[in-house]
N, C-alpha and C. Protein backbone atom coordinates (compact mmCIF):
# COMPACT_ATOMS: atom_id res chain seq x y z
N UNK A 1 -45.13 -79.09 -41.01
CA UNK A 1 -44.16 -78.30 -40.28
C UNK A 1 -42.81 -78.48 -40.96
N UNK A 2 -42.30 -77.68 -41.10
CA UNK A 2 -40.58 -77.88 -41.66
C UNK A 2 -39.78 -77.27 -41.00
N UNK A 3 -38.62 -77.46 -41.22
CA UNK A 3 -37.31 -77.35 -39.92
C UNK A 3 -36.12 -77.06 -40.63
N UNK A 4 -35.58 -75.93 -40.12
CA UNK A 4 -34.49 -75.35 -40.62
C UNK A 4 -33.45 -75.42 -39.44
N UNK A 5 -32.47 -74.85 -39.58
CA UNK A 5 -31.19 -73.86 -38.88
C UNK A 5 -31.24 -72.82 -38.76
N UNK A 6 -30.95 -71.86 -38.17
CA UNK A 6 -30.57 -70.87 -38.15
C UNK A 6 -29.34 -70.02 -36.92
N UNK A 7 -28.86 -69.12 -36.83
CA UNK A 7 -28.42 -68.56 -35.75
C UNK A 7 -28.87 -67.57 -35.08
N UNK A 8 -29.41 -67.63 -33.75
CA UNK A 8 -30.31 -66.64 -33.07
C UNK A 8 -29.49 -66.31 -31.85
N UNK A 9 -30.30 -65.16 -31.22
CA UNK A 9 -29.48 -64.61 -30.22
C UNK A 9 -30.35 -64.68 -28.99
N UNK A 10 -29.60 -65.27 -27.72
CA UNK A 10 -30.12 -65.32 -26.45
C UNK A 10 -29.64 -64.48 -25.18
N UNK A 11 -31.18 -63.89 -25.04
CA UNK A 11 -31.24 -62.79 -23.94
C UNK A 11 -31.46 -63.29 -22.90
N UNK A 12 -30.81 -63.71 -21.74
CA UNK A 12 -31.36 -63.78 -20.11
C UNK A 12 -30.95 -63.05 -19.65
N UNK A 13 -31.72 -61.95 -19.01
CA UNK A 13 -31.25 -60.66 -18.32
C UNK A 13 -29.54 -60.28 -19.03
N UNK A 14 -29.04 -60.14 -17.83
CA UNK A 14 -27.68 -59.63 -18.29
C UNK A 14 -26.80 -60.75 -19.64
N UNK A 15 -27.06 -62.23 -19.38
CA UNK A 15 -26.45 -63.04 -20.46
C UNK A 15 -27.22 -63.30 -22.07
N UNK A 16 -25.97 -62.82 -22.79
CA UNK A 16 -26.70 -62.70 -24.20
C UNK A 16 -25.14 -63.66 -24.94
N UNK A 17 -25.64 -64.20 -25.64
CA UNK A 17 -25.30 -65.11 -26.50
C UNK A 17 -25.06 -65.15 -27.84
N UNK A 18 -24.39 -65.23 -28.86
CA UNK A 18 -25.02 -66.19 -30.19
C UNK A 18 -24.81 -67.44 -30.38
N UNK A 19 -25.81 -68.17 -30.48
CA UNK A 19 -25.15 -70.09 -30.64
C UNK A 19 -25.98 -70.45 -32.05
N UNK A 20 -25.97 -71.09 -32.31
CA UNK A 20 -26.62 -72.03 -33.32
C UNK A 20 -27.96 -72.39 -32.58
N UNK A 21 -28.87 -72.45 -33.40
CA UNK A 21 -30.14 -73.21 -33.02
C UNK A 21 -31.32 -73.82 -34.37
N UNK A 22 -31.83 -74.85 -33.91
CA UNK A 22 -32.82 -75.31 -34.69
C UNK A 22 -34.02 -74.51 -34.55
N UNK A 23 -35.15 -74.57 -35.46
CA UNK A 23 -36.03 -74.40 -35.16
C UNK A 23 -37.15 -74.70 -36.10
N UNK A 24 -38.23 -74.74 -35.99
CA UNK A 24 -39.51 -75.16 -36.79
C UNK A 24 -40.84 -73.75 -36.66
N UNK A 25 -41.02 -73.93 -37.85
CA UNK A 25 -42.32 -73.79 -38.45
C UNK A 25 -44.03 -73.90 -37.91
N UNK A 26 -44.98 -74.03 -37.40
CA UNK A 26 -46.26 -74.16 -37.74
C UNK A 26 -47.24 -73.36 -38.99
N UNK A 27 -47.75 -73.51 -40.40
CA UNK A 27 -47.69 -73.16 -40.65
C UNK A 27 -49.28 -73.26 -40.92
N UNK A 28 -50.46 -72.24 -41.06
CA UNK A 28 -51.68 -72.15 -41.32
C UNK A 28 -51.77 -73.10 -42.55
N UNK A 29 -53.26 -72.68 -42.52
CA UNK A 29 -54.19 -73.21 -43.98
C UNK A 29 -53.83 -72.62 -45.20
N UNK A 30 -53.42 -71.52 -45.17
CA UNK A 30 -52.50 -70.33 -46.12
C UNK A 30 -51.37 -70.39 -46.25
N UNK A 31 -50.52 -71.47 -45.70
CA UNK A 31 -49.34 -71.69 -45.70
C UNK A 31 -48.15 -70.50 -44.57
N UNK A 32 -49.29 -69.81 -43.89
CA UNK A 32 -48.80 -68.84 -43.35
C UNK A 32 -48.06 -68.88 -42.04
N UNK A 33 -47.03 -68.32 -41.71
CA UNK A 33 -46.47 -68.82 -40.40
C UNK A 33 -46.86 -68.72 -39.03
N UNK A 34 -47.46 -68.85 -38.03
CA UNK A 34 -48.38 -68.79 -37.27
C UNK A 34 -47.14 -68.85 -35.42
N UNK A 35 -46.81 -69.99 -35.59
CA UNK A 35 -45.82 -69.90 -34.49
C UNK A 35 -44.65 -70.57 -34.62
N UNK A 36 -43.78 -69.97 -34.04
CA UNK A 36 -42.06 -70.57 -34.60
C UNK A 36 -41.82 -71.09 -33.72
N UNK A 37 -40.94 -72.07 -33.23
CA UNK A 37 -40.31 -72.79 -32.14
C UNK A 37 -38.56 -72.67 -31.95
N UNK A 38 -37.82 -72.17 -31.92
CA UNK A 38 -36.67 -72.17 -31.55
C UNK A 38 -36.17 -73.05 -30.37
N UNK A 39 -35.41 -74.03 -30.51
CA UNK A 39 -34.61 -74.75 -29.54
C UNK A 39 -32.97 -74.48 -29.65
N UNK A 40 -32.68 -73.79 -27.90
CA UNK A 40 -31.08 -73.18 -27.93
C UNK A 40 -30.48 -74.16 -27.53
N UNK A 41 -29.25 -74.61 -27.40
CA UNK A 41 -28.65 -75.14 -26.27
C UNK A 41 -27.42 -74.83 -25.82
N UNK A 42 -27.24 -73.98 -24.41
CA UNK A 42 -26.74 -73.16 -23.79
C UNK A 42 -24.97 -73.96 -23.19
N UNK A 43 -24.53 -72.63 -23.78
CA UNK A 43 -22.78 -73.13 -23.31
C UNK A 43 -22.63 -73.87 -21.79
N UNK A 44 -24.05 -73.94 -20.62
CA UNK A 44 -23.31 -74.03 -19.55
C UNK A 44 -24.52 -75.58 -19.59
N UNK A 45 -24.83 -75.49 -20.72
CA UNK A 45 -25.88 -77.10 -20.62
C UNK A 45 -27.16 -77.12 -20.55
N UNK A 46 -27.64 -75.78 -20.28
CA UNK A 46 -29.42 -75.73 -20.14
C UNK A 46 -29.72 -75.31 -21.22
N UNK A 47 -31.03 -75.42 -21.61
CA UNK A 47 -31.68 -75.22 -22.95
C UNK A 47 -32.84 -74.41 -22.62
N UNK A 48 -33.23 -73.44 -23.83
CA UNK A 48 -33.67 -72.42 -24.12
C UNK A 48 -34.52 -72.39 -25.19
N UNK A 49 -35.84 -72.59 -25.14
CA UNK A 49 -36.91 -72.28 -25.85
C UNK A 49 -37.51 -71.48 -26.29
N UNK A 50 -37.72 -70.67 -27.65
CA UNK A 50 -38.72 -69.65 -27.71
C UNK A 50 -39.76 -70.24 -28.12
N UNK A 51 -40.72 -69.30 -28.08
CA UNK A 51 -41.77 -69.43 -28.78
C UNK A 51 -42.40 -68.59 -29.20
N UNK A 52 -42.32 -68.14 -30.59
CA UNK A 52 -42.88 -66.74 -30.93
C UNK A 52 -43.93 -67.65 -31.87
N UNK A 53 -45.21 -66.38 -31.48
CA UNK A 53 -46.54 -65.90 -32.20
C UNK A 53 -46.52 -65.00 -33.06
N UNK A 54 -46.04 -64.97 -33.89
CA UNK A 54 -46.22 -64.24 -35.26
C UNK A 54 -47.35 -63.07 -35.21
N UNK A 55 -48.30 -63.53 -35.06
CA UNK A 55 -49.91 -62.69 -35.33
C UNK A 55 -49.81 -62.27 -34.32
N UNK A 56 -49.88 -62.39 -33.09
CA UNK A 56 -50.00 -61.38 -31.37
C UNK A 56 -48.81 -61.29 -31.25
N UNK A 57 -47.94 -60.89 -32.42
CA UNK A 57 -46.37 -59.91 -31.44
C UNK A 57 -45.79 -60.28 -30.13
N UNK A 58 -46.02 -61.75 -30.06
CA UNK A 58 -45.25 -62.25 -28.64
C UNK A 58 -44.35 -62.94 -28.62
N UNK A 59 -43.60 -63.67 -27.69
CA UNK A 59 -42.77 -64.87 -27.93
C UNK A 59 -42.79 -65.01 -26.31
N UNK A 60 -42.10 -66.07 -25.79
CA UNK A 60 -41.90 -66.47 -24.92
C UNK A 60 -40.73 -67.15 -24.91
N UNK A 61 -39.46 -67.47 -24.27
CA UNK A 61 -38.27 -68.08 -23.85
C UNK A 61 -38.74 -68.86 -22.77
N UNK A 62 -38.15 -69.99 -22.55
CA UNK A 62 -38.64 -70.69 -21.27
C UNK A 62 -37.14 -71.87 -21.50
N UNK A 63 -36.21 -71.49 -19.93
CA UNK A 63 -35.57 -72.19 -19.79
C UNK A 63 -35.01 -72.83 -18.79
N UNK A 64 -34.28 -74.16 -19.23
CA UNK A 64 -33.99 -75.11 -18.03
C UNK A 64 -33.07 -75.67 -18.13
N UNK A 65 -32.76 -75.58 -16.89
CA UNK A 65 -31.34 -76.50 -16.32
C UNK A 65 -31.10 -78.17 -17.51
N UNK A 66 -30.54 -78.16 -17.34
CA UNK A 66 -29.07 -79.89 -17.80
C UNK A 66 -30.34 -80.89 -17.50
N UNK A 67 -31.17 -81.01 -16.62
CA UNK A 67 -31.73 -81.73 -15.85
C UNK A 67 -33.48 -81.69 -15.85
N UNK A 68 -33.62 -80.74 -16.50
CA UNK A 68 -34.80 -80.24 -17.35
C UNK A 68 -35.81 -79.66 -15.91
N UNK A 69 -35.24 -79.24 -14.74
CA UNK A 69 -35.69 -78.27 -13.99
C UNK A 69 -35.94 -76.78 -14.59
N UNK A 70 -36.96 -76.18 -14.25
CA UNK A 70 -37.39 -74.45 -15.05
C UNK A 70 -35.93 -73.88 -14.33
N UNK A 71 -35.63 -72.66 -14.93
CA UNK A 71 -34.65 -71.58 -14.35
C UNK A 71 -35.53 -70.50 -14.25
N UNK A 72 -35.72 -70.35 -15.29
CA UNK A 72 -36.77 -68.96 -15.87
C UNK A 72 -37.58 -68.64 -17.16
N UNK A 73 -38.30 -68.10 -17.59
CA UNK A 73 -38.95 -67.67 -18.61
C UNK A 73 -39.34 -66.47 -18.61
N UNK A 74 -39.38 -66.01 -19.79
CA UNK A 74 -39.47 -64.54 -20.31
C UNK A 74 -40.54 -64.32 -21.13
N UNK A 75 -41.71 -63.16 -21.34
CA UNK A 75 -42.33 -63.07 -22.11
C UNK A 75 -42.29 -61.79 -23.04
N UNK A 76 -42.48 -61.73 -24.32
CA UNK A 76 -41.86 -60.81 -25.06
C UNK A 76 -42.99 -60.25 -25.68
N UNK A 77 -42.91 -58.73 -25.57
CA UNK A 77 -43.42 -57.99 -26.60
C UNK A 77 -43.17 -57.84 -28.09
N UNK A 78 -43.29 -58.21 -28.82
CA UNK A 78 -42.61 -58.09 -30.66
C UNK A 78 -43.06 -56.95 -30.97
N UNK A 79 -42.15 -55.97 -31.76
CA UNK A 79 -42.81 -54.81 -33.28
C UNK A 79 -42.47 -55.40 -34.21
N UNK A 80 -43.01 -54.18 -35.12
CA UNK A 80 -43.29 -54.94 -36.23
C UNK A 80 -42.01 -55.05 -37.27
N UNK A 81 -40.78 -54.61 -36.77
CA UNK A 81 -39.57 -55.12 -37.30
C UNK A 81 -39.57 -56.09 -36.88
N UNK A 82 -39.82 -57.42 -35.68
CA UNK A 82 -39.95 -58.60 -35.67
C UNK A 82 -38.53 -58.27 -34.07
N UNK A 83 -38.53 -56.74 -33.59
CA UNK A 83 -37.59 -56.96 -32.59
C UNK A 83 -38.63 -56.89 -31.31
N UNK A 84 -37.55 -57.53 -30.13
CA UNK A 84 -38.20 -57.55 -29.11
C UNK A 84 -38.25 -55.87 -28.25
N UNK A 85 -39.74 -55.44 -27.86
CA UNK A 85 -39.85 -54.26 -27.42
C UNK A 85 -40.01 -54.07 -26.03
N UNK A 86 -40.18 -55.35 -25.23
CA UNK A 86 -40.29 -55.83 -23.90
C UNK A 86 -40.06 -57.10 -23.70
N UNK A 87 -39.89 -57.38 -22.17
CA UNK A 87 -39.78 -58.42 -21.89
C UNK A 87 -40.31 -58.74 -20.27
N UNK A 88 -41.11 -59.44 -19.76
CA UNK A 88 -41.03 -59.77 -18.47
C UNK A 88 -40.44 -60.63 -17.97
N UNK A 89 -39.52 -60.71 -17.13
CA UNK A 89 -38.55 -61.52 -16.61
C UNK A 89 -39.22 -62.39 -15.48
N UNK A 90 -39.56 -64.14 -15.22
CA UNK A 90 -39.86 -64.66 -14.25
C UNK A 90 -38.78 -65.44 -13.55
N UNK A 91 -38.97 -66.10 -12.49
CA UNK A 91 -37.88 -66.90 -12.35
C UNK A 91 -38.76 -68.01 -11.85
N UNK A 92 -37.98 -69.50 -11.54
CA UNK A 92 -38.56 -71.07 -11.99
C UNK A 92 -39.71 -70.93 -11.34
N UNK A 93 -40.27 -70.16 -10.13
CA UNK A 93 -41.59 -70.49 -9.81
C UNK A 93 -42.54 -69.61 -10.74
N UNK A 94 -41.93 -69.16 -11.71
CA UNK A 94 -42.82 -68.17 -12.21
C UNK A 94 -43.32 -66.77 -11.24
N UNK A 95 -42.14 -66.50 -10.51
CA UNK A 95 -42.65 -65.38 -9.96
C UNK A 95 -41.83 -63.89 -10.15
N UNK A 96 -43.08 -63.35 -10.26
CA UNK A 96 -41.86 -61.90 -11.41
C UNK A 96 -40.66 -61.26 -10.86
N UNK A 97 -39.38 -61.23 -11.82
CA UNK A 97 -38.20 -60.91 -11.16
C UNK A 97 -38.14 -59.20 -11.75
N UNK A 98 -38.37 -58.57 -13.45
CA UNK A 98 -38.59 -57.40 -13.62
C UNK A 98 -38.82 -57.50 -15.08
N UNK A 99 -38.99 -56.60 -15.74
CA UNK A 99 -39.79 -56.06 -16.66
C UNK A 99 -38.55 -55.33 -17.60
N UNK A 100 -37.79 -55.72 -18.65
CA UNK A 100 -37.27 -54.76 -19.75
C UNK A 100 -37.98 -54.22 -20.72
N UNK A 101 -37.35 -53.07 -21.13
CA UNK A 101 -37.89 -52.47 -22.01
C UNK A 101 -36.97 -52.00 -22.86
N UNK A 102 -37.09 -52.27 -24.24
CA UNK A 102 -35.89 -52.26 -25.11
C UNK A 102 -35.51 -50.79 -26.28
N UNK A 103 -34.71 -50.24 -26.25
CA UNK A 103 -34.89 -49.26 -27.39
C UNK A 103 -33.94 -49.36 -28.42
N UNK A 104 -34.07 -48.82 -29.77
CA UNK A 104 -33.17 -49.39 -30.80
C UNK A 104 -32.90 -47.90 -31.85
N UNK A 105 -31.41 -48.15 -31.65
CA UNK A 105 -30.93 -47.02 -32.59
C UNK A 105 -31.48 -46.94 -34.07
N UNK A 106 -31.11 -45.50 -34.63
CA UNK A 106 -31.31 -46.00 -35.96
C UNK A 106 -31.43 -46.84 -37.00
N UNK A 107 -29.89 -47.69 -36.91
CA UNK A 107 -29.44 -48.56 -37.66
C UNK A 107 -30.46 -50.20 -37.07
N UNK A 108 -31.13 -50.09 -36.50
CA UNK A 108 -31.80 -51.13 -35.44
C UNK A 108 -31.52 -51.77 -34.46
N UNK A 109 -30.19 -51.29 -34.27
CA UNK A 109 -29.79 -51.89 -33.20
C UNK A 109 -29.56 -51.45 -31.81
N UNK A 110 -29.76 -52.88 -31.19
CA UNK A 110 -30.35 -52.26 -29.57
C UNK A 110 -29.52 -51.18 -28.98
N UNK A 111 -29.93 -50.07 -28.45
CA UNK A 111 -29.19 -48.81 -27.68
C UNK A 111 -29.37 -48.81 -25.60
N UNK A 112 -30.55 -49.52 -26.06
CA UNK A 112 -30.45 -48.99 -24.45
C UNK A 112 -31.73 -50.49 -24.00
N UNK A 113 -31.30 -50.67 -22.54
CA UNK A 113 -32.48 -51.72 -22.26
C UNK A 113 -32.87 -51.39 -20.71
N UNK A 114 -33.82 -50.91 -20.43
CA UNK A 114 -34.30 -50.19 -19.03
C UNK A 114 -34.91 -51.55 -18.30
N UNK A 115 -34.51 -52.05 -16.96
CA UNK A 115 -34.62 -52.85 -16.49
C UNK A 115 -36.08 -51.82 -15.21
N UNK A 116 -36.71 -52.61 -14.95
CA UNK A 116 -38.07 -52.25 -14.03
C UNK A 116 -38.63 -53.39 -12.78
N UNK A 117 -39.13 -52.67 -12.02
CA UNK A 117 -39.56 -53.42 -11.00
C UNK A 117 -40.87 -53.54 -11.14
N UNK A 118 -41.27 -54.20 -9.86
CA UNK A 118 -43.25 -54.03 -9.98
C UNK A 118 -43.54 -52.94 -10.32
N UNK A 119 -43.51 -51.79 -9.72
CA UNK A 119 -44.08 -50.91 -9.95
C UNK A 119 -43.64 -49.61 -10.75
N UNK A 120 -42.78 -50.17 -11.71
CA UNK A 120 -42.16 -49.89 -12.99
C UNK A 120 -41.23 -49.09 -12.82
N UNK A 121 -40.63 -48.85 -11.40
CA UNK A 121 -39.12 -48.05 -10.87
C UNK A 121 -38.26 -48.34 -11.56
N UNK A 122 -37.45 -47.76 -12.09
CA UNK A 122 -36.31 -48.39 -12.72
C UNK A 122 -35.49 -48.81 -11.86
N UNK A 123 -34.55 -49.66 -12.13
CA UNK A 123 -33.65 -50.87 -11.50
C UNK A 123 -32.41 -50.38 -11.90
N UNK A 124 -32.49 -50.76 -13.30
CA UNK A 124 -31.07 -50.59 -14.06
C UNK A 124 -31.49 -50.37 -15.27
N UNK A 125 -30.48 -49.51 -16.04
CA UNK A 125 -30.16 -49.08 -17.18
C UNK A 125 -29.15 -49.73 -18.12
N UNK A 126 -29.05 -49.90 -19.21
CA UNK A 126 -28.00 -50.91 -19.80
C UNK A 126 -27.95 -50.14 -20.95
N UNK A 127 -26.89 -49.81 -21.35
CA UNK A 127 -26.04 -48.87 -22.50
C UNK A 127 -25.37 -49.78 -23.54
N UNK A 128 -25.69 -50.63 -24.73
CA UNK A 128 -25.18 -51.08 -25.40
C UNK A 128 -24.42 -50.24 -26.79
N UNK A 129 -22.91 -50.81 -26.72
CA UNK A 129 -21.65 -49.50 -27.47
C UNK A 129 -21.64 -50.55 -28.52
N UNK A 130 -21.37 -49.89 -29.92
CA UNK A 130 -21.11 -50.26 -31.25
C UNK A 130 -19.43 -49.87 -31.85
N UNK A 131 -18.74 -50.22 -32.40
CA UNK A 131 -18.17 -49.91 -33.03
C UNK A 131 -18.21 -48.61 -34.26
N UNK A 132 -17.63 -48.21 -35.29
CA UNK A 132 -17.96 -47.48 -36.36
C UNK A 132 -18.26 -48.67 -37.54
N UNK A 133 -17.74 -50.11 -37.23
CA UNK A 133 -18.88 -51.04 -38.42
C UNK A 133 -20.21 -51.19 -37.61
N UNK A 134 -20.39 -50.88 -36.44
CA UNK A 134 -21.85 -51.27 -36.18
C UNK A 134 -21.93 -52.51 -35.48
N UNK A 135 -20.26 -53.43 -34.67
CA UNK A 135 -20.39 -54.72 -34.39
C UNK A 135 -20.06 -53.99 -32.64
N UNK A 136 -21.01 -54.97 -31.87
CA UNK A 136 -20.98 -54.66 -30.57
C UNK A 136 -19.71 -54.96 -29.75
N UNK A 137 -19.47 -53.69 -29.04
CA UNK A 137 -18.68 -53.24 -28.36
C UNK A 137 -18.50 -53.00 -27.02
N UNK A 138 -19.32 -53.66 -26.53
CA UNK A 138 -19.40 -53.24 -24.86
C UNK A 138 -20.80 -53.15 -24.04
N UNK A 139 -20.76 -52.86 -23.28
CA UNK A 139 -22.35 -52.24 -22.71
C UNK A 139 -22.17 -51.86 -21.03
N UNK A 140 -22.70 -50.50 -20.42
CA UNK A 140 -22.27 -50.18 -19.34
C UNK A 140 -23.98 -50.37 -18.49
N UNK A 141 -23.76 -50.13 -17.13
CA UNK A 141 -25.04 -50.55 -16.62
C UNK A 141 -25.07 -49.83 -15.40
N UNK A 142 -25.65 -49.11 -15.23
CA UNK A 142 -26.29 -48.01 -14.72
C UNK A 142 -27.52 -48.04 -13.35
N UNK A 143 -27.27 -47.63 -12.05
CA UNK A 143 -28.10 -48.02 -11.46
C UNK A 143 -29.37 -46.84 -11.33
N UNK A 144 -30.66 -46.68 -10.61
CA UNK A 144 -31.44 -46.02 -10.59
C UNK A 144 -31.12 -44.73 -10.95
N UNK A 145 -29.95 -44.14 -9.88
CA UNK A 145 -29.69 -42.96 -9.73
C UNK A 145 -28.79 -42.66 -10.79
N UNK A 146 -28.38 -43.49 -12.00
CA UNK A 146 -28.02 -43.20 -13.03
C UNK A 146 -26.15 -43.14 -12.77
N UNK A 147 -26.06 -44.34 -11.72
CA UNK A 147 -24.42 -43.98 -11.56
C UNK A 147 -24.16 -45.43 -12.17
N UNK A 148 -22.94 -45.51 -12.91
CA UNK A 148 -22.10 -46.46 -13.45
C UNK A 148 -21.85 -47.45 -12.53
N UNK A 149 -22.44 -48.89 -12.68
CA UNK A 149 -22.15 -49.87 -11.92
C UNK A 149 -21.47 -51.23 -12.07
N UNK A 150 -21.41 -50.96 -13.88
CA UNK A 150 -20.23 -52.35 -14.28
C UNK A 150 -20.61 -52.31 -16.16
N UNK A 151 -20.14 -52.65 -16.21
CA UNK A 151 -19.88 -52.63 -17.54
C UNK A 151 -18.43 -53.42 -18.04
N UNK A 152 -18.66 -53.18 -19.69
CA UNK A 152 -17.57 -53.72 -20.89
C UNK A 152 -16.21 -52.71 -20.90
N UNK A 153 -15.52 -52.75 -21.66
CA UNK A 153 -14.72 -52.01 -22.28
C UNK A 153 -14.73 -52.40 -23.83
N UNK A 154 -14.24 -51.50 -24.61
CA UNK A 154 -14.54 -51.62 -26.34
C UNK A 154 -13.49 -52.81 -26.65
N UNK A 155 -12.64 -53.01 -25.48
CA UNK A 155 -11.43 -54.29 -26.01
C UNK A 155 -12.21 -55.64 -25.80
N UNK A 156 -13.73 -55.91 -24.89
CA UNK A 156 -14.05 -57.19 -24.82
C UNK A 156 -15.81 -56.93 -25.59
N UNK A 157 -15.98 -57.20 -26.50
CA UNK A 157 -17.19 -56.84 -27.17
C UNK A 157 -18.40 -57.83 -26.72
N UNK A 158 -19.63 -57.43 -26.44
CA UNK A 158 -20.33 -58.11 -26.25
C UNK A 158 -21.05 -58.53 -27.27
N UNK A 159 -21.99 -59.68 -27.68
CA UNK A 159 -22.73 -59.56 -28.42
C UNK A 159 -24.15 -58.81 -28.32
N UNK A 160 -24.95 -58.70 -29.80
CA UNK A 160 -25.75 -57.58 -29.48
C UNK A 160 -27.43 -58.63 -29.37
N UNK A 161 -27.89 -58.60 -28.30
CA UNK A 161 -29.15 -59.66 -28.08
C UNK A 161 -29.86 -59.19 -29.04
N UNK A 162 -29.93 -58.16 -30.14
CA UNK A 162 -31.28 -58.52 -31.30
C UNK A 162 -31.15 -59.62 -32.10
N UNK A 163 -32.30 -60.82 -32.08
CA UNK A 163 -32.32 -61.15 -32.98
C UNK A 163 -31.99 -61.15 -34.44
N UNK A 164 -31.22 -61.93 -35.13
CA UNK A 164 -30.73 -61.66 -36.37
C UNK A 164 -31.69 -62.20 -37.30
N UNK A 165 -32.53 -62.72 -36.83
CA UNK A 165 -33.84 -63.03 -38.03
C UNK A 165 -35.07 -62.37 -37.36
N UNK A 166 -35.62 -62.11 -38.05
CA UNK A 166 -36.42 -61.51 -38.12
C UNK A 166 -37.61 -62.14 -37.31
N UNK A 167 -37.98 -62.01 -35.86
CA UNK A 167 -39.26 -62.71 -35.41
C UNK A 167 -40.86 -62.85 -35.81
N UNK A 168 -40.98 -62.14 -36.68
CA UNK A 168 -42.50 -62.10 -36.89
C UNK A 168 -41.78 -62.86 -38.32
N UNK A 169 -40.99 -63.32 -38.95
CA UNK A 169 -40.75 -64.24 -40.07
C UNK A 169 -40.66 -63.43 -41.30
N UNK A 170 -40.65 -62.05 -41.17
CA UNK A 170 -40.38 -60.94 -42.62
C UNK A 170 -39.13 -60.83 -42.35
């Protein structure tokens, strides 16, 4: 197994991040990468785990309090750009809170993230704004009926939750 650095980006529902994080390797008989481990550790003290599967397009986040109590965990759909194309949202008992679904502009970067219930109603809508370099700018959020319910302005930029490395490891 070998262990690098890198800087990755963390999605919990509405809170997205960039921090620094470690992470490691498992690597086949082929030398091939099989599952990655990412360890975050979060501005307010809890830590944040992924765990992506390379070969089944998944990952999983699983995180916890200062005190190493669950908060929540997430399970992720991967394509084959290595971005996330879903997500199911749980909370510490593991019981389902909703379902994103992610879409990505041209340039790859995230445009829109449709928040869902059980029975795949939409919840909320989330509008992520770019600049003309392409660095994130905002994001507005939208309820069922498609009315404006809170959002950024282009003067406080958010960051943009895609991953900056590549999850499937290309």
């Amino acid at each position: 197994m070998s262990f690098r650095l890198a800087t990755s980006a963390i999605a919990c529902g509405f809170l997205v991040a960039l921090i620094p994080a470690g992470f490691g390797q498992l690597l086949d008989d082929n030398n091939k990468e099989t599952v990655r481990v990412t360890v975050a550790l979060n501005p307010d003290g809890s830590r944040t785990v992924y765990e992506f599967d390379n070969e089944h397009h998944k990952a999983i986040a699983t995180t916890s309090e200062r005190d190493g109590k669950l908060r929540g965990k997430i399970r992720y759909e991967i394509d084959e750009a290595g971005r996330f194309t879903s997500g199911v949202i749980f909370g510490p008992d593991d019981e389902f809170r909703f379902k994103s679904v992610y879409k990505y502009d041209s340039r790859g970067q995230l445009e829109l993230e449709t928040q869902l219930g059980k029975d795949d109603a939409v919840l909320n809508k989330i509008v992520y704004k770019y600049d003309e370099k392409g660095k994130p700018a905002g994001y507005s959020v939208f309820d069922a009926s498609g009315k404006l319910v809170s959002g950024t302005s282009s003067s406080t930029p958010t960051p943009s939750p895609k991953p900056r490395q590549n999850a499937l490891g290309r």
